[in-house]
N, C-alpha and C. Protein backbone atom coordinates (compact mmCIF):
# COMPACT_ATOMS: atom_id res chain seq x y z
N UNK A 1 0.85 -1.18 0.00
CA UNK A 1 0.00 0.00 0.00
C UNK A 1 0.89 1.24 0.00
N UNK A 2 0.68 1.70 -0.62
CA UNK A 2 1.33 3.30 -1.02
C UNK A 2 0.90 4.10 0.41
N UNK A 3 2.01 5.45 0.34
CA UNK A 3 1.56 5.69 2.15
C UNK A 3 1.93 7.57 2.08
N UNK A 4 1.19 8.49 2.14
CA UNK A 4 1.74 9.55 2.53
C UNK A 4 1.42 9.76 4.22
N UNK A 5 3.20 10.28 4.66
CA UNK A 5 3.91 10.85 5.72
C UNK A 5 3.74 12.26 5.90
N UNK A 6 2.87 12.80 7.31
CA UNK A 6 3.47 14.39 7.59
C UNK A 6 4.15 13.90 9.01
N UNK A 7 5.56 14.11 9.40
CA UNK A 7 6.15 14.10 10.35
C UNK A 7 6.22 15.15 10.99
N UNK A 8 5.74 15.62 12.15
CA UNK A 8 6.55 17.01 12.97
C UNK A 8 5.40 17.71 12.87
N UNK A 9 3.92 17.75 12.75
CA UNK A 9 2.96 18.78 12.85
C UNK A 9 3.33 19.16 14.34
N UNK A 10 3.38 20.45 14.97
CA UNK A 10 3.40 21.12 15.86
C UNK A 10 2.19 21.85 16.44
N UNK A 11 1.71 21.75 17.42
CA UNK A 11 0.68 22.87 17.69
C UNK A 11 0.55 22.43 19.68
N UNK A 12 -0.11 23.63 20.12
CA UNK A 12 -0.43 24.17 21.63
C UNK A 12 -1.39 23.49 22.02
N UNK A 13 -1.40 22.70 22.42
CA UNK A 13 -2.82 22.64 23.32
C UNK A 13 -2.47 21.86 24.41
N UNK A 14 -4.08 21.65 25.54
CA UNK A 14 -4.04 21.88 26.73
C UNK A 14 -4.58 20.56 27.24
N UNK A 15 -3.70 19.50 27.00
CA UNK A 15 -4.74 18.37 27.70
C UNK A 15 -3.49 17.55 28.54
N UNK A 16 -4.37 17.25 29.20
CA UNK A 16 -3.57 16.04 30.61
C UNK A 16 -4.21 16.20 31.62
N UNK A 17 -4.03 15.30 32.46
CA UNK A 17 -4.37 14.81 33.71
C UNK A 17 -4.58 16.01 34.60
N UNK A 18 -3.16 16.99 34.94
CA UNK A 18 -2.90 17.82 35.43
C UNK A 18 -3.48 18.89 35.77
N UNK A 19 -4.05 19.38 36.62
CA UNK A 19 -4.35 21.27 36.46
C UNK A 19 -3.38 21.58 35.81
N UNK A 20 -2.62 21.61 35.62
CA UNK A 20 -1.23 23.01 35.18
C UNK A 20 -1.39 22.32 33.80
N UNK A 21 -1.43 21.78 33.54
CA UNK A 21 -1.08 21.04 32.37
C UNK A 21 -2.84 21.90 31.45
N UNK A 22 -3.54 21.84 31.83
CA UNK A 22 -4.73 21.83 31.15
C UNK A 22 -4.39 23.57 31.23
N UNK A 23 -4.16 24.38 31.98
CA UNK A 23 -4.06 25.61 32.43
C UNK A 23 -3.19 26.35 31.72
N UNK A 24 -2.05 25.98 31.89
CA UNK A 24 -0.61 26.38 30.96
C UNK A 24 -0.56 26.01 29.57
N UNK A 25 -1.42 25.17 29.05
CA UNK A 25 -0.80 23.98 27.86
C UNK A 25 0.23 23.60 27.50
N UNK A 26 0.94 23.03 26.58
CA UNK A 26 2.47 22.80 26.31
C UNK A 26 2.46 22.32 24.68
N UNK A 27 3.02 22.26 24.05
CA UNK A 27 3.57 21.76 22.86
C UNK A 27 3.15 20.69 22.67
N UNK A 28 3.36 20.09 21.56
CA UNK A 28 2.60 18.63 21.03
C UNK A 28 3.01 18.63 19.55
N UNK A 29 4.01 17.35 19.13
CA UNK A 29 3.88 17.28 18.38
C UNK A 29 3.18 15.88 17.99
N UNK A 30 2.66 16.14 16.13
CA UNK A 30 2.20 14.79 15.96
C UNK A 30 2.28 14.15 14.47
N UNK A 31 2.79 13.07 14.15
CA UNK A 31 3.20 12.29 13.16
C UNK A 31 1.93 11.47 12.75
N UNK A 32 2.16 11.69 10.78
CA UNK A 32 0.33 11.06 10.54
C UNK A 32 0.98 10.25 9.16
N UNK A 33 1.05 8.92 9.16
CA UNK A 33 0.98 8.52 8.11
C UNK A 33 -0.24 7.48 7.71
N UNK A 34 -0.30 7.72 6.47
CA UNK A 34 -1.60 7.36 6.24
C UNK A 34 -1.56 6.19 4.96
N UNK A 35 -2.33 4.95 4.94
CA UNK A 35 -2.08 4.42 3.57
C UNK A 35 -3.36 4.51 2.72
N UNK A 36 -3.11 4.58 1.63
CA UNK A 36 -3.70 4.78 0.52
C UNK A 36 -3.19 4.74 -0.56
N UNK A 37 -3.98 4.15 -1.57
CA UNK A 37 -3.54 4.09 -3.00
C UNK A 37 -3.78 5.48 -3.83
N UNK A 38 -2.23 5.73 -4.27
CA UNK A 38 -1.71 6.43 -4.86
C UNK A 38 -1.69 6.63 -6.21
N UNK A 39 -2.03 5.56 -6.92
CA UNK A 39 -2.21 5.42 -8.15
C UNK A 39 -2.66 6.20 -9.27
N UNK A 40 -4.14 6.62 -8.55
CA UNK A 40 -5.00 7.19 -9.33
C UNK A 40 -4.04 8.72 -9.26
N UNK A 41 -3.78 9.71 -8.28
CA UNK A 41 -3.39 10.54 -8.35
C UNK A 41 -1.81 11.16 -9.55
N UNK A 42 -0.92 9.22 -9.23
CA UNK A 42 -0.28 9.65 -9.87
C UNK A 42 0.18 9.78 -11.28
N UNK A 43 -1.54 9.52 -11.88
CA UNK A 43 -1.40 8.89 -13.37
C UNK A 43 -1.91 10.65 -14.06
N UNK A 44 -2.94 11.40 -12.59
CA UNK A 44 -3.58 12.15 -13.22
C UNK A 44 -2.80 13.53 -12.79
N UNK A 45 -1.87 13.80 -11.93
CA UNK A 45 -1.62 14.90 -11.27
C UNK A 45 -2.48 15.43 -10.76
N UNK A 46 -3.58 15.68 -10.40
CA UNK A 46 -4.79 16.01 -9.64
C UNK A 46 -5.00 16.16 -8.57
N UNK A 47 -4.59 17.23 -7.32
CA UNK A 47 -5.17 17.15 -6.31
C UNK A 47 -6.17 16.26 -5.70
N UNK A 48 -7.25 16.36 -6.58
CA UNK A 48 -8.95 15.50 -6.10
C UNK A 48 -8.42 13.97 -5.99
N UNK A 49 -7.46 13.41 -6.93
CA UNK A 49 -7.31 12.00 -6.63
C UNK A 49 -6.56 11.76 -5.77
N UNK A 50 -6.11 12.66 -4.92
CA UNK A 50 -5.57 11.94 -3.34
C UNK A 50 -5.59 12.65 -2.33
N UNK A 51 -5.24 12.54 -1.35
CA UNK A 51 -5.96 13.44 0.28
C UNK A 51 -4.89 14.33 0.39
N UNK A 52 -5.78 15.57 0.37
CA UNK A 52 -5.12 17.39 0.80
C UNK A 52 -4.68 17.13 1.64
N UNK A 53 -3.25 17.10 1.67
CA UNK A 53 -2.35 16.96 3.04
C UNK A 53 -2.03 18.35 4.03
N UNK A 54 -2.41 19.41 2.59
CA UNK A 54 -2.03 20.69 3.27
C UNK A 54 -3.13 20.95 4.04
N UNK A 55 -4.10 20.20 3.85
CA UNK A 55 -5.54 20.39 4.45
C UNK A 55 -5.92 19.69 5.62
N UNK A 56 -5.54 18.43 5.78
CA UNK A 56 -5.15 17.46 6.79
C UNK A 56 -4.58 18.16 7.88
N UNK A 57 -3.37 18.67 7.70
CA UNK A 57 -2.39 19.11 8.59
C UNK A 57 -2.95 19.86 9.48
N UNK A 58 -3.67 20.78 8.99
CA UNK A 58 -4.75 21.63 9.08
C UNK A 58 -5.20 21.17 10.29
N UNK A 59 -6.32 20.18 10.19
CA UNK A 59 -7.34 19.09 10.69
C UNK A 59 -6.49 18.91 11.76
N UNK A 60 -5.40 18.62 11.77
CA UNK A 60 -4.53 17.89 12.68
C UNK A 60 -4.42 18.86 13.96
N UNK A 61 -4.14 19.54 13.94
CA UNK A 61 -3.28 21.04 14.50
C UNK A 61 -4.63 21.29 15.23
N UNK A 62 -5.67 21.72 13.99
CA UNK A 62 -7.03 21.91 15.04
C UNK A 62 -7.57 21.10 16.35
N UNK A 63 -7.41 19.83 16.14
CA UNK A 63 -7.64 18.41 17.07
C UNK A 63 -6.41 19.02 18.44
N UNK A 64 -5.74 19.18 17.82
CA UNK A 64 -4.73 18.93 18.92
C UNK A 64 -5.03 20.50 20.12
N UNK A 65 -5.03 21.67 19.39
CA UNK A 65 -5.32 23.11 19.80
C UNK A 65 -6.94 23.14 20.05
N UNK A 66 -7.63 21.77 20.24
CA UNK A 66 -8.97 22.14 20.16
C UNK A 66 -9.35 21.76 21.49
N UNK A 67 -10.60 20.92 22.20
CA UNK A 67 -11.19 20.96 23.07
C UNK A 67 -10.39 19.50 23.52
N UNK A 68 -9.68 20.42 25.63
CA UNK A 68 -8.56 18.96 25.84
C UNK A 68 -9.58 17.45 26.20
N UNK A 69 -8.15 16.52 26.57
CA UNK A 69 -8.45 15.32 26.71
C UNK A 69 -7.52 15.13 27.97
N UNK A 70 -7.86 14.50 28.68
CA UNK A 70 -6.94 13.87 29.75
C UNK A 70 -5.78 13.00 29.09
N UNK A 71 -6.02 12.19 28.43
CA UNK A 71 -4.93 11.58 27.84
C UNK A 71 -4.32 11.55 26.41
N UNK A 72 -2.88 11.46 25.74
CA UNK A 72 -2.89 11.77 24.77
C UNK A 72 -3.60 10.68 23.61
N UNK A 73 -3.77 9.41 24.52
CA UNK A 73 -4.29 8.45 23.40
C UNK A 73 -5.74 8.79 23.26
N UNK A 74 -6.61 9.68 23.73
CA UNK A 74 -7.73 10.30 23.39
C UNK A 74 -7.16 10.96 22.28
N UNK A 75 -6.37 12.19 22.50
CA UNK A 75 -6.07 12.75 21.53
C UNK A 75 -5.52 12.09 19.99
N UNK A 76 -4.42 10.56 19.71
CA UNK A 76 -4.60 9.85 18.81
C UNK A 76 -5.56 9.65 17.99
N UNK A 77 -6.53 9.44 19.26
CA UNK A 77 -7.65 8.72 18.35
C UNK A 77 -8.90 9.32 17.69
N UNK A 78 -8.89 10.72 18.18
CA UNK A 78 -9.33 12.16 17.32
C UNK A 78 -8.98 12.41 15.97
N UNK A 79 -7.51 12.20 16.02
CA UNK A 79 -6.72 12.39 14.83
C UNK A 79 -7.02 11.05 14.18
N UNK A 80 -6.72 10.04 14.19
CA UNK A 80 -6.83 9.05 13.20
C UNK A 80 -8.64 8.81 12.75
N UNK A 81 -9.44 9.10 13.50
CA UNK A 81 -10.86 9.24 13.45
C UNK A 81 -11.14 10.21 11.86
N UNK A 82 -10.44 11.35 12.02
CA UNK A 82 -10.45 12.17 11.15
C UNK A 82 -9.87 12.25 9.74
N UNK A 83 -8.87 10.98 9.81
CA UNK A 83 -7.75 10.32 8.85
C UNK A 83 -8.89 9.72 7.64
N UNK A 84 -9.42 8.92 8.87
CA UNK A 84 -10.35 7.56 8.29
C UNK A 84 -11.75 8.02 7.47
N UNK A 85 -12.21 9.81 7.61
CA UNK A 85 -13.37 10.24 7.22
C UNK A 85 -13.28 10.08 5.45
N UNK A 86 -11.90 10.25 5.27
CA UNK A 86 -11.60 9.96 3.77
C UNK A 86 -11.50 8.41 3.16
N UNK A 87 -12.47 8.70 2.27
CA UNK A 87 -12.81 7.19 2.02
C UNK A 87 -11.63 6.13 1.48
N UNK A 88 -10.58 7.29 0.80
CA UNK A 88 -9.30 6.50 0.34
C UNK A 88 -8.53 5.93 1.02
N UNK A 89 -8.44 6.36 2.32
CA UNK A 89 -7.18 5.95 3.41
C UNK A 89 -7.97 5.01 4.11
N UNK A 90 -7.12 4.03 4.05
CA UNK A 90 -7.82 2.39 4.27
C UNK A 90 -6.88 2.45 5.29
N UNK A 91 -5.65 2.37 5.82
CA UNK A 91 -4.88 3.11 7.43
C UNK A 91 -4.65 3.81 7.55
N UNK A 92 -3.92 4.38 9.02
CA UNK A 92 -3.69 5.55 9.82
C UNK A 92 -2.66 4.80 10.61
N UNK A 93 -1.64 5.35 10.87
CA UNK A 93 -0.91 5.33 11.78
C UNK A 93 -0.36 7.26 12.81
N UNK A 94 -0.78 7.05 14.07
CA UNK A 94 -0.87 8.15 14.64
C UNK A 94 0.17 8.22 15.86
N UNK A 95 0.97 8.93 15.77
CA UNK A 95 2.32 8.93 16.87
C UNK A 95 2.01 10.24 17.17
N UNK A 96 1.76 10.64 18.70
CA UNK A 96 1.10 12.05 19.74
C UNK A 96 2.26 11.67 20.27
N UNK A 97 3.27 13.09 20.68
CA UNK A 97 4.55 13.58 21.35
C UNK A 97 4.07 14.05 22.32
N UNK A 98 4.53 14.16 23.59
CA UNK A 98 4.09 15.05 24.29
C UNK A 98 5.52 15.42 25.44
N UNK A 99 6.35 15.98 24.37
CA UNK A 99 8.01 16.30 25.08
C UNK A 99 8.10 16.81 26.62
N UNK A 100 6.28 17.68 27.08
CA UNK A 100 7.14 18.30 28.46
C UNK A 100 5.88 17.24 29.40
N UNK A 101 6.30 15.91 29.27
CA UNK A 101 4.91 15.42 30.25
C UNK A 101 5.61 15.27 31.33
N UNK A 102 4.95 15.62 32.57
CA UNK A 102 5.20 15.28 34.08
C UNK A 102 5.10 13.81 34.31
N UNK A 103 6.64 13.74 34.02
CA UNK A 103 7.09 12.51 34.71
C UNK A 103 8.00 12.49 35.83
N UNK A 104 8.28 11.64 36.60
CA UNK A 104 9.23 11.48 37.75
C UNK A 104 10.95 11.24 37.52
N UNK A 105 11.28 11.46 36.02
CA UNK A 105 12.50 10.78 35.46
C UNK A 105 12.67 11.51 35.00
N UNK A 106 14.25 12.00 34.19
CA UNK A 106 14.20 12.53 33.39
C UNK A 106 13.82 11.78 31.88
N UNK A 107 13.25 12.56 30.75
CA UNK A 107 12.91 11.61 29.72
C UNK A 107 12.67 12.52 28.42
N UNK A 108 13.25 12.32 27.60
CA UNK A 108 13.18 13.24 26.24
C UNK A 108 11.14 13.67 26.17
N UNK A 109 10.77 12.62 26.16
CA UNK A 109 9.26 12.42 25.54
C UNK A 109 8.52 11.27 25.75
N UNK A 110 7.23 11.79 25.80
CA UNK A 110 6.99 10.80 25.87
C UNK A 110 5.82 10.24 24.82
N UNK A 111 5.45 9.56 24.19
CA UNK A 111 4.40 9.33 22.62
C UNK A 111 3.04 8.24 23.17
N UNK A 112 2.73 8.04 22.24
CA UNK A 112 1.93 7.07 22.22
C UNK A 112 1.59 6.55 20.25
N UNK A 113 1.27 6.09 20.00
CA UNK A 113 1.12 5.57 18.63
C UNK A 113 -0.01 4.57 18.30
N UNK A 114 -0.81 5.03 17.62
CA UNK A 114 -1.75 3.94 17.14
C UNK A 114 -2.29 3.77 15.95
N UNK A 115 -2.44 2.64 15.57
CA UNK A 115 -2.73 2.57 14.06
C UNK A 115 -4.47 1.98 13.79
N UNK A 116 -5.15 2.60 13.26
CA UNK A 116 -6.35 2.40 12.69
C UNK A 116 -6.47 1.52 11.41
N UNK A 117 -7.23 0.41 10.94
CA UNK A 117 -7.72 0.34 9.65
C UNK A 117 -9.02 -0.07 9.48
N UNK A 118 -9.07 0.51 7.97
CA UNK A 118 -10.60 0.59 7.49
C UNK A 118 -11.54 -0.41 7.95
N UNK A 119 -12.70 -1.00 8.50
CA UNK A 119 -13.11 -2.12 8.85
C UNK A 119 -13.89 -2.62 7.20
């Protein structure tokens, strides 16, 4: 299956467990690859035959800057929900960053990742 990658969407928002966390918000990044056949698009050059990524990204950023979640795998599964509204993308794979989470360790980040497919 053919697959477009956006790595590194960035955006603010306010979800976790935490008061401070919901209060302050923090950074978030989030990784969306998606499978779908590519084919049609690449015979025709056509926008319409494959999914607006610049438009997606979009979608993405909003989910994340939009109304919080206690956890980020809520937040995943917003995003891949929204992946799947397009009838072409038969998977989703969804990796949520969340670099400043209150942990007891030190720790670069911390993610979560989940992959959806079409039923």
């Amino acid at each position: 299956m053919d697959r477009i990658t956006i790595p590194g969407i960035e955006a603010f928002g306010h979800h976790g467990v935490l008061p401070h966390e919901r209060e302050f918000g923090q950074r978030f990044t989030v990784d969306v690859s998606l499978g779908v056949d590519l084919s049609a698009a690449g015979a025709s050059d056509d926008l319409a035959d494959t999914v607006d990524y610049g438009r997606l990204s979009g979608d993405v950023a909003a989910i994340v800057t939009g109304p919080p979640a206690d956890l980020i795998e809520t937040v995943a599964e917003r995003i891949a929900t929204r992946c799947l509204e397009d009838e072409r993308v038969q998977a989703v794979e969804v990796t949520v960053h969340k670099p400043a989470a209150p942990v007891p360790v030190v720790a670069a980040e911390v993610s979560v990742t989940i992959r959806r497919v079409r039923a």
